[in-house]
Every structure is written in C-alpha cells, then in structure tokens.
C-alpha atoms as a PDB file:
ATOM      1  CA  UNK A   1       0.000   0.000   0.000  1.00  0.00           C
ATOM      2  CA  UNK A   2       2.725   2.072   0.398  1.00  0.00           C
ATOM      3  CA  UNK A   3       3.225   2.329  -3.756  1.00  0.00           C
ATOM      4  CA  UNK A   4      -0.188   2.772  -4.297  1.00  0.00           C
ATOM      5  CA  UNK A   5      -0.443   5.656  -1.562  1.00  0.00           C
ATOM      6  CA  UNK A   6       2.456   7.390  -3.492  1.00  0.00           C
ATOM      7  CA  UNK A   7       0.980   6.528  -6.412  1.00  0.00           C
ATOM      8  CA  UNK A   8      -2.320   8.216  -5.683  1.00  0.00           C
ATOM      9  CA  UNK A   9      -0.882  11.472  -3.951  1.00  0.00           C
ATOM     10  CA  UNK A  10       1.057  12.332  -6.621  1.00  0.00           C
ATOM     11  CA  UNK A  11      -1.647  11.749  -8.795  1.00  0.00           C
ATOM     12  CA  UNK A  12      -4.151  14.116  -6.986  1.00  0.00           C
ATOM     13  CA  UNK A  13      -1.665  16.625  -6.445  1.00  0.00           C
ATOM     14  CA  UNK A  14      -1.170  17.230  -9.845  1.00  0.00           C
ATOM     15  CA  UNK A  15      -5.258  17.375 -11.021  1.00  0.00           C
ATOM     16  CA  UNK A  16      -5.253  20.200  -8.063  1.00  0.00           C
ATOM     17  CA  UNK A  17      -2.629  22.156  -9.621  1.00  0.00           C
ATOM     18  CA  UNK A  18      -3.986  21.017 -13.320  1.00  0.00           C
ATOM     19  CA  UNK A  19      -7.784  22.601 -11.974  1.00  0.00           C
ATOM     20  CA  UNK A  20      -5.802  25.622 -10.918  1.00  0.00           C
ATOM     21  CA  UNK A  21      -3.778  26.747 -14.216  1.00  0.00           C
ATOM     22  CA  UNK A  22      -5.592  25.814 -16.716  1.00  0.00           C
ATOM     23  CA  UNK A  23      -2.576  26.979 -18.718  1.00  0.00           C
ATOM     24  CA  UNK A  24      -0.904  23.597 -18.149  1.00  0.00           C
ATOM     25  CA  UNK A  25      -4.082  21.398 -19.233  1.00  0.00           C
ATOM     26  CA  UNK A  26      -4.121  22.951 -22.753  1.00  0.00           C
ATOM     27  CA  UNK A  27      -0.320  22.268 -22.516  1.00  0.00           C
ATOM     28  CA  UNK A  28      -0.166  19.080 -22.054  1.00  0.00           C
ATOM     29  CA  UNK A  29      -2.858  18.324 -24.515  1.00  0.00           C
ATOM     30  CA  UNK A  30      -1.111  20.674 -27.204  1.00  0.00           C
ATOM     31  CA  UNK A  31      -4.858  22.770 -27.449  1.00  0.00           C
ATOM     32  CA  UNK A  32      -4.600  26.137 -26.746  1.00  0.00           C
ATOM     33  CA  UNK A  33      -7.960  26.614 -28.256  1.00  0.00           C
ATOM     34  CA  UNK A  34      -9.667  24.723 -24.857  1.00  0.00           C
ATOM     35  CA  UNK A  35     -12.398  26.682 -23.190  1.00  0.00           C
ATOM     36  CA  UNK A  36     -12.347  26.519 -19.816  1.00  0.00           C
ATOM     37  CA  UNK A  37     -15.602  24.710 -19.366  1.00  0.00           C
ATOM     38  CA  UNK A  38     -14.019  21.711 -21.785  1.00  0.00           C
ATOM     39  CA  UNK A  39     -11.045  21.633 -19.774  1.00  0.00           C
ATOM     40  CA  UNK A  40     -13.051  21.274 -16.141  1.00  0.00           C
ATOM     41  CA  UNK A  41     -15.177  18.763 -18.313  1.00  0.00           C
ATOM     42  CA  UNK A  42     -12.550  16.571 -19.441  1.00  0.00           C
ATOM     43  CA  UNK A  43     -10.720  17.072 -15.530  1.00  0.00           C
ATOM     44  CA  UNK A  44     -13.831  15.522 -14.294  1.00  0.00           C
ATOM     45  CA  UNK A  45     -13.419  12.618 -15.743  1.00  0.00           C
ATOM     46  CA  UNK A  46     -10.100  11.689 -14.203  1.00  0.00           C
ATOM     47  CA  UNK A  47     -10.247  13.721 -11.036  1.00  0.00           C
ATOM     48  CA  UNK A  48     -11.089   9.901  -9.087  1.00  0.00           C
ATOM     49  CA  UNK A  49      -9.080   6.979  -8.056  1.00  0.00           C
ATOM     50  CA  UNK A  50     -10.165   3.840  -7.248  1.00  0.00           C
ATOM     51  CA  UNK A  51      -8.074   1.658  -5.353  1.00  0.00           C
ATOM     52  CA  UNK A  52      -8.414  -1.892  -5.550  1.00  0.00           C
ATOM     53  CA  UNK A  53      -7.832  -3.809  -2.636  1.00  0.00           C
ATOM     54  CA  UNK A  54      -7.643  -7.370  -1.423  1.00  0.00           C
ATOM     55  CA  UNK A  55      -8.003  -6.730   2.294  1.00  0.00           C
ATOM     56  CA  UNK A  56     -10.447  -4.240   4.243  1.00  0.00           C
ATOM     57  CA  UNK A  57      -7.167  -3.476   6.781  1.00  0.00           C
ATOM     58  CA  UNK A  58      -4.948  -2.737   3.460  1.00  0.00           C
ATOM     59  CA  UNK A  59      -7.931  -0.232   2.164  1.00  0.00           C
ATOM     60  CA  UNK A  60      -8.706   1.245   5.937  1.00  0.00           C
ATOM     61  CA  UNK A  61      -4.181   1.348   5.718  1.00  0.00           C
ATOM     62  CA  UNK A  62      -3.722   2.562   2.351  1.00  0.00           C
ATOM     63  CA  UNK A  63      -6.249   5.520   3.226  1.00  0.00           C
ATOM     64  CA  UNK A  64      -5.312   6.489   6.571  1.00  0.00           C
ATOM     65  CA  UNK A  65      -1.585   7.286   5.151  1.00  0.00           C
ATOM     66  CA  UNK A  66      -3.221   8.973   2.121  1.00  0.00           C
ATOM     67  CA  UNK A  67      -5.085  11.639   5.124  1.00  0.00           C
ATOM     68  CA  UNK A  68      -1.522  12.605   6.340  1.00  0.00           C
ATOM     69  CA  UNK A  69      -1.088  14.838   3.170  1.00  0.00           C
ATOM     70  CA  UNK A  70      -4.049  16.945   4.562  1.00  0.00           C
ATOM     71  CA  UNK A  71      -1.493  19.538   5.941  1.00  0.00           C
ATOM     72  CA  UNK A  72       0.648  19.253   2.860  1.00  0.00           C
ATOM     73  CA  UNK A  73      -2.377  20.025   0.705  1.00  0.00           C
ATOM     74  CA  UNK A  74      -3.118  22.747   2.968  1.00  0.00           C
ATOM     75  CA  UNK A  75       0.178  24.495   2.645  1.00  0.00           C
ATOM     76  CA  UNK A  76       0.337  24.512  -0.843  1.00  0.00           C
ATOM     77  CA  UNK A  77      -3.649  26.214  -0.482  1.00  0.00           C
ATOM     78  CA  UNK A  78      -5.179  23.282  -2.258  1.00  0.00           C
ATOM     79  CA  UNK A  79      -8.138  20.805  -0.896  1.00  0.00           C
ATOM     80  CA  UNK A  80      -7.410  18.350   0.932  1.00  0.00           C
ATOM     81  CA  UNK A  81      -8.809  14.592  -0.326  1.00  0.00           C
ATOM     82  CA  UNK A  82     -11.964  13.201   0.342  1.00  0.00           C
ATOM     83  CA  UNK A  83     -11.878   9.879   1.081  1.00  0.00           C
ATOM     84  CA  UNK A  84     -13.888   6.906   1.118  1.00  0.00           C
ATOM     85  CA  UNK A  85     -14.011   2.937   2.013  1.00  0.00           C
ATOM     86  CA  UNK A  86     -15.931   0.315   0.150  1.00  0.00           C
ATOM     87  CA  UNK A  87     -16.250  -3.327   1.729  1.00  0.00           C
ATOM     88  CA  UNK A  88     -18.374  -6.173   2.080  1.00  0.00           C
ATOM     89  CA  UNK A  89     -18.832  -4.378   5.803  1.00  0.00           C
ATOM     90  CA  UNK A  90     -20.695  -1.804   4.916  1.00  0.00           C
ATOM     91  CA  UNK A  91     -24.290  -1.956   4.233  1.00  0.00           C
ATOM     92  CA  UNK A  92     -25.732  -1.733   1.377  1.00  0.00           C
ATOM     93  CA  UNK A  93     -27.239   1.674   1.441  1.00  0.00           C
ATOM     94  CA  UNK A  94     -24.175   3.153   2.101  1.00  0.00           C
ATOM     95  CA  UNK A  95     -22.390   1.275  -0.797  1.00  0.00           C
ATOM     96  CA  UNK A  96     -25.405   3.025  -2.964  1.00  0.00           C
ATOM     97  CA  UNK A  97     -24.655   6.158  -1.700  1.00  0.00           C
ATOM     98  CA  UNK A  98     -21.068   6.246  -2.334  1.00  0.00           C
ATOM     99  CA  UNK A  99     -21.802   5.139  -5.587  1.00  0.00           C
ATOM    100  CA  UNK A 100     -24.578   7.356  -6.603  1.00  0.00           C
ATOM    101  CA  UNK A 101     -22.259  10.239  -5.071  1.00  0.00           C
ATOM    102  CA  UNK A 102     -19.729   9.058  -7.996  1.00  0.00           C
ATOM    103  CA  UNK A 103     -22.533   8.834 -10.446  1.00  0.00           C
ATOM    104  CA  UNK A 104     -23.440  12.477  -9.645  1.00  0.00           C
ATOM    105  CA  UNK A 105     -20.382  14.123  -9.612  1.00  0.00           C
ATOM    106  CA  UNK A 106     -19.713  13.095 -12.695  1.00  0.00           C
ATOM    107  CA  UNK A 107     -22.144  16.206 -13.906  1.00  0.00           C
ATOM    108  CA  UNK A 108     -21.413  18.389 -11.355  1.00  0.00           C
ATOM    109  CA  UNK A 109     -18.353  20.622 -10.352  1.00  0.00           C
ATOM    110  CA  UNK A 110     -18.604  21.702  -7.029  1.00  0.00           C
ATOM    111  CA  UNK A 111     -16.462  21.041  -4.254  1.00  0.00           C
ATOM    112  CA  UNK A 112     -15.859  18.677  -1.848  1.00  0.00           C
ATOM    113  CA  UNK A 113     -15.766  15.933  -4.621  1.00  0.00           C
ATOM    114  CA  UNK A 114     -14.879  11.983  -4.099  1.00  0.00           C
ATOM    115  CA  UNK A 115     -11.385  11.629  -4.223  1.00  0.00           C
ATOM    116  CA  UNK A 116     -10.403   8.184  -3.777  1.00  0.00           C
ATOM    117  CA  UNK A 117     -12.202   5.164  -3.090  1.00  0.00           C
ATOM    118  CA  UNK A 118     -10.642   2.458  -1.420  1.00  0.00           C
ATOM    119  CA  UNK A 119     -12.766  -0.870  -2.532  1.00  0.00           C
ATOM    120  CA  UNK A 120     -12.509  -4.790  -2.209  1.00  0.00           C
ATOM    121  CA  UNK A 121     -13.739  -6.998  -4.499  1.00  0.00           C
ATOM    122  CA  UNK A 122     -17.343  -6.055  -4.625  1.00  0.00           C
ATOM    123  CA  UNK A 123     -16.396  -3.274  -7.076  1.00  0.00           C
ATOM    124  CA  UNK A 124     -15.270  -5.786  -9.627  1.00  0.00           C
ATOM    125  CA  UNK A 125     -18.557  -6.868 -10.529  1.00  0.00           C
ATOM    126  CA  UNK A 126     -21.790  -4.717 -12.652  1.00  0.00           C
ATOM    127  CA  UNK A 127     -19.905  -1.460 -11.619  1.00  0.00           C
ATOM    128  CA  UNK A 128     -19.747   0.807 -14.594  1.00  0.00           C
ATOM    129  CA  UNK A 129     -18.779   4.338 -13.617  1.00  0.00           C
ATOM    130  CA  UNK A 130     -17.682   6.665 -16.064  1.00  0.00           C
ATOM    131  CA  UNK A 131     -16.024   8.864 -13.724  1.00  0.00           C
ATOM    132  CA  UNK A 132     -13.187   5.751 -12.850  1.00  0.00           C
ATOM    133  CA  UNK A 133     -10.715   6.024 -15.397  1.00  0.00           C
ATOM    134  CA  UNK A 134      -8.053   6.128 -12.885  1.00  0.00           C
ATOM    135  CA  UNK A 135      -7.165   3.005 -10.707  1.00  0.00           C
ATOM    136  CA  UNK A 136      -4.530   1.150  -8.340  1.00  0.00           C
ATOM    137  CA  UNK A 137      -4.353  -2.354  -7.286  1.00  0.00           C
ATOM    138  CA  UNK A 138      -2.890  -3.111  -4.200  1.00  0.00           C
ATOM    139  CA  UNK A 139      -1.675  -6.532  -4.205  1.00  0.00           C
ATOM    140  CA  UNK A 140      -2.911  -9.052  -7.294  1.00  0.00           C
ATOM    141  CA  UNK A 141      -5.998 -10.899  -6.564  1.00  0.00           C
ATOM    142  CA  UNK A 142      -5.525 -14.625  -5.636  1.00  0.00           C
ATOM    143  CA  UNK A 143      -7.524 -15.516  -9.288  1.00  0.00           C
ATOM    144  CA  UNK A 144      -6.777 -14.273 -12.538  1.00  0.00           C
ATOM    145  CA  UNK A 145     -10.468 -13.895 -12.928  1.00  0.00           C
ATOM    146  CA  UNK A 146     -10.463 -11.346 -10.511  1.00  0.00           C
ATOM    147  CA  UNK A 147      -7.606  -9.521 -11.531  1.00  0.00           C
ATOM    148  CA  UNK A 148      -9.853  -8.916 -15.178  1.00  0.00           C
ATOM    149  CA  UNK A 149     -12.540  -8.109 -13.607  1.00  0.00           C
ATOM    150  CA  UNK A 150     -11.253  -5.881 -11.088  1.00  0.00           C
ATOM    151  CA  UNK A 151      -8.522  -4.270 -13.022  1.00  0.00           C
ATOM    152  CA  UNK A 152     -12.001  -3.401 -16.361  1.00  0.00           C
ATOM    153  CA  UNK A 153     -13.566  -1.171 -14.090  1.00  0.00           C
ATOM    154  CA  UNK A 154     -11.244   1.780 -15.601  1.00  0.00           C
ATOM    155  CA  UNK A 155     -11.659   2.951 -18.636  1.00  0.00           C
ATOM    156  CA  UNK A 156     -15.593   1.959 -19.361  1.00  0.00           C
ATOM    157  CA  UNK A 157     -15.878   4.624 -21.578  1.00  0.00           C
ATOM    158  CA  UNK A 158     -12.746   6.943 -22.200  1.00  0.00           C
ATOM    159  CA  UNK A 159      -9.442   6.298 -21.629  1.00  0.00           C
ATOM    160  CA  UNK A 160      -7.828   5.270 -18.669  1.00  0.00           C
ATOM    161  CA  UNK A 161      -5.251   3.323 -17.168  1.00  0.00           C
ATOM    162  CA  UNK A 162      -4.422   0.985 -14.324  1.00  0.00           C
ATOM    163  CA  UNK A 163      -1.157   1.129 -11.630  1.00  0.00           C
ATOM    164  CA  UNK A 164      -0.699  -2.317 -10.625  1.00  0.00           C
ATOM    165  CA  UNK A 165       1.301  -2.601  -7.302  1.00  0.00           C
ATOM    166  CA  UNK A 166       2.596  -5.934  -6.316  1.00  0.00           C
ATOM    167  CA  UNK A 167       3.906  -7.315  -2.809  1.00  0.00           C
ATOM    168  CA  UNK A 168       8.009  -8.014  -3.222  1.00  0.00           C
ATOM    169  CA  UNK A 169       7.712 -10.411  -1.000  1.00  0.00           C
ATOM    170  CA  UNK A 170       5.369 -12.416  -2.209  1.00  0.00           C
ATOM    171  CA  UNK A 171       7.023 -15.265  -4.336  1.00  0.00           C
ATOM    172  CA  UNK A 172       3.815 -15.256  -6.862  1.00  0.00           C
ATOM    173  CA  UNK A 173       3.539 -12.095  -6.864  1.00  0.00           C
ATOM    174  CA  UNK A 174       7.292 -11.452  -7.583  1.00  0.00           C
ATOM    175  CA  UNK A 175       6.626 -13.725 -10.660  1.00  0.00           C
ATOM    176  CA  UNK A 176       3.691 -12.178 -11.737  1.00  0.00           C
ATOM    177  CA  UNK A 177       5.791  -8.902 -11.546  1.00  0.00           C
ATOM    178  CA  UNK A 178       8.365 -10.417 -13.741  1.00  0.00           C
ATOM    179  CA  UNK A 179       6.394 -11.831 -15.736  1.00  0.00           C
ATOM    180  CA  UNK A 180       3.973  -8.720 -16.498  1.00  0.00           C
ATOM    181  CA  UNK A 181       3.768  -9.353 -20.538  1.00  0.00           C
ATOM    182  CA  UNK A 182       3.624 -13.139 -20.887  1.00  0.00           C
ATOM    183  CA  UNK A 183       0.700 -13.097 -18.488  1.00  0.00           C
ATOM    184  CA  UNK A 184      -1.186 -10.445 -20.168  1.00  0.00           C
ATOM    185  CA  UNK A 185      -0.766 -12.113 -23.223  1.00  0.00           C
ATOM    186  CA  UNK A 186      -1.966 -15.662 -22.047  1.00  0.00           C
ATOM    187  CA  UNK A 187      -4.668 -14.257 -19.683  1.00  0.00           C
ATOM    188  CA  UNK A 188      -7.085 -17.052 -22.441  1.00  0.00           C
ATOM    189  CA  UNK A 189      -5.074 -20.089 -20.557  1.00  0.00           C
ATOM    190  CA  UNK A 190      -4.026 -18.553 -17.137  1.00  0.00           C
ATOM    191  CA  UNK A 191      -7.580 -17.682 -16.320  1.00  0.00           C
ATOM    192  CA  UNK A 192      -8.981 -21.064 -13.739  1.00  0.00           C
ATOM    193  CA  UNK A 193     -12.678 -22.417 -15.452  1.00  0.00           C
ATOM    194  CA  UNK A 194     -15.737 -22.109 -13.545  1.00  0.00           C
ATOM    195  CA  UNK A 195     -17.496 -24.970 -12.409  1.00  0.00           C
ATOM    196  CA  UNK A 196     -20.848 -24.120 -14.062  1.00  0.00           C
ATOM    197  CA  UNK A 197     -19.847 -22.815 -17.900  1.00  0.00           C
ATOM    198  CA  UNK A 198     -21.872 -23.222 -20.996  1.00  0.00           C
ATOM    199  CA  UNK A 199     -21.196 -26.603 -21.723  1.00  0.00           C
ATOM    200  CA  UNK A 200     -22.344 -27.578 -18.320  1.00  0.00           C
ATOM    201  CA  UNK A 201     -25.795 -28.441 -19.902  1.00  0.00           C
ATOM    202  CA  UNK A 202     -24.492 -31.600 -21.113  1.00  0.00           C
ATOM    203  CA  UNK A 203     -22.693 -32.876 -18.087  1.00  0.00           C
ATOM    204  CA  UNK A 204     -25.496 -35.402 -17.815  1.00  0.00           C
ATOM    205  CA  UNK A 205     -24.825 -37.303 -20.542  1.00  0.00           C
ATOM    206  CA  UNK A 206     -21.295 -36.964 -20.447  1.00  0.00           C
ATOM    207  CA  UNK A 207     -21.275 -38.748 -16.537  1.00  0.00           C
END
C-alpha cells in the first residue's frame, strides 16, 4: 500500500494544480484553443481513483496514510482529499450512496468531490462508472479472474489506465511482476474455469 499511496498522492496533487492553471491542461494536450468549461469537463473525468484492494485493513491502511497529506495540501492552499471505504462491511445503502455520489459528480463541479475510493472486491462486478478512469491495485488478486474483472472497471468509456502494485515479498507475486507481458498475453489459458460454464448443460450425458 505504500506504492499505491504514493501513487495516488502524486496523482491528486497534480489534477489540483492542473484545476488551478488551466494553462498547463491545454499544454499538455497541445490545445490552446480549450475553453475553460471543456477543460473542467474533461478534468472531471479523471479527477477519481479507485483503489483496488484485497483486504479491508490494506484499504482502511492505504487511506489512513493517504489523510496525512491533509497539511501538505493545505500548505500549498489546495483541498485536501476526500476519502472513502468500500467493503463487504458496509451496508448496502451506504455502498449506494457512495456510488450514486460518484454517479453524480460526474455532472457536477462543485467542491468537496470523491477523491479516492478504497474498494474490495465487490467493485469488480456490474460497476460501470464513467467517472473511474483512474485506478490502483494493491496486491494481485488470488484468481486471474479477478484480476480482469477488477482491473475493467477503468476505462468503461474513455481512456484510462491501471497502476498495478505488487507485494516483493510475495514469491507469486514477484513472478507475476516479472512476468507482467507473458501473463497479459496468455490471460485465455491462465484464467482457472468455472465450475458451471456453458457446456455444463451436457454434463449429464457426459457422466
């Protein structure tokens, strides 16, 4: 978590000072003909992370270091981040509400907004948000199924990308980490089956 925590701060630093010189944003996009209201539109859709986590203590860790750059935030006079935790713990109208608050901000500008969302694997599955396009995993899932599913809730409908931060001392992980490209590229073989697929309709007459 300590990666990903870097990861993230560094990330949100720079949207703050992106939001506040616009100067930069047409920049870095090569566009000097950006309005204003296109650049806040297009900041909007990136200004979220989602972290992906294995273990509630690794989210409830990974955010409590990420509230210690309140002060530096406030020195440099930006906002500090808004933070939130997603588990199987909370019920589910809170999960709604953080959600919907997502949903919602997506359209609208004004401060506080959602910063980061710290989530186990109960994001992985039917969440399309168009505001994640922006996402760390801490730690690879113990299936490879989960790691797709997880890691394809960025970039739903623009562009995005995905930090993944693996544990050194974990010897799969450590492999995985070596091993980065081959596994992407043989994700069809790596992935374990399911024991109820669409051939399972014939299992009868195979037994």
């Amino acid at each position: 978590d300590d990666a990903a925590a870097k990861i993230i701060f560094i990330y949100q630093h720079e949207l703050r000072l992106l939001k506040a010189d616009h100067r930069k944003v047409r920049d870095v996009l090569q566009d000097q003909s950006l309005e204003d209201v296109e650049i806040n539109a297009i900041l909007t859709l990136y200004d979220l992370s989602l972290a992906y986590v294995n273990r509630k203590a690794t989210g409830s860790t990974l955010l409590y270091k990420l509230s210690l750059t309140d002060a530096l935030f406030k020195s440099e006079g930006l906002r500090k981040l808004e933070l939130d935790l997603l588990t199987g713990d909370r019920n589910p109208e809170d999960i709604g509400a953080c959600l919907e608050r997502i949903e919602n901000e997506r359209k609208e500008s004004l401060d506080p907004r959602l910063d980061v969302v710290a989530a186990t694997s109960l994001i992985s599955h039917g969440v399309d948000l168009e505001r994640i396009n922006m996402m760390t995993i801490c730690g690879m899932p113990s299936h490879y199924a989960e790691y797709v599913q997880s890691s394809s809730r960025s970039a739903r409908s623009h562009p995005g990308f995905v930090f993944v931060c693996f544990l050194s001392k974990d010897p799969r992980e450590l492999s995985q980490f070596e091993m980065f490209t081959p596994m992407h590229e043989n994700f069809d073989s790596l992935i374990e089956p399911v024991a109820v697929n669409r051939f399972a309709s014939f299992a009868p007459q195979k037994t």
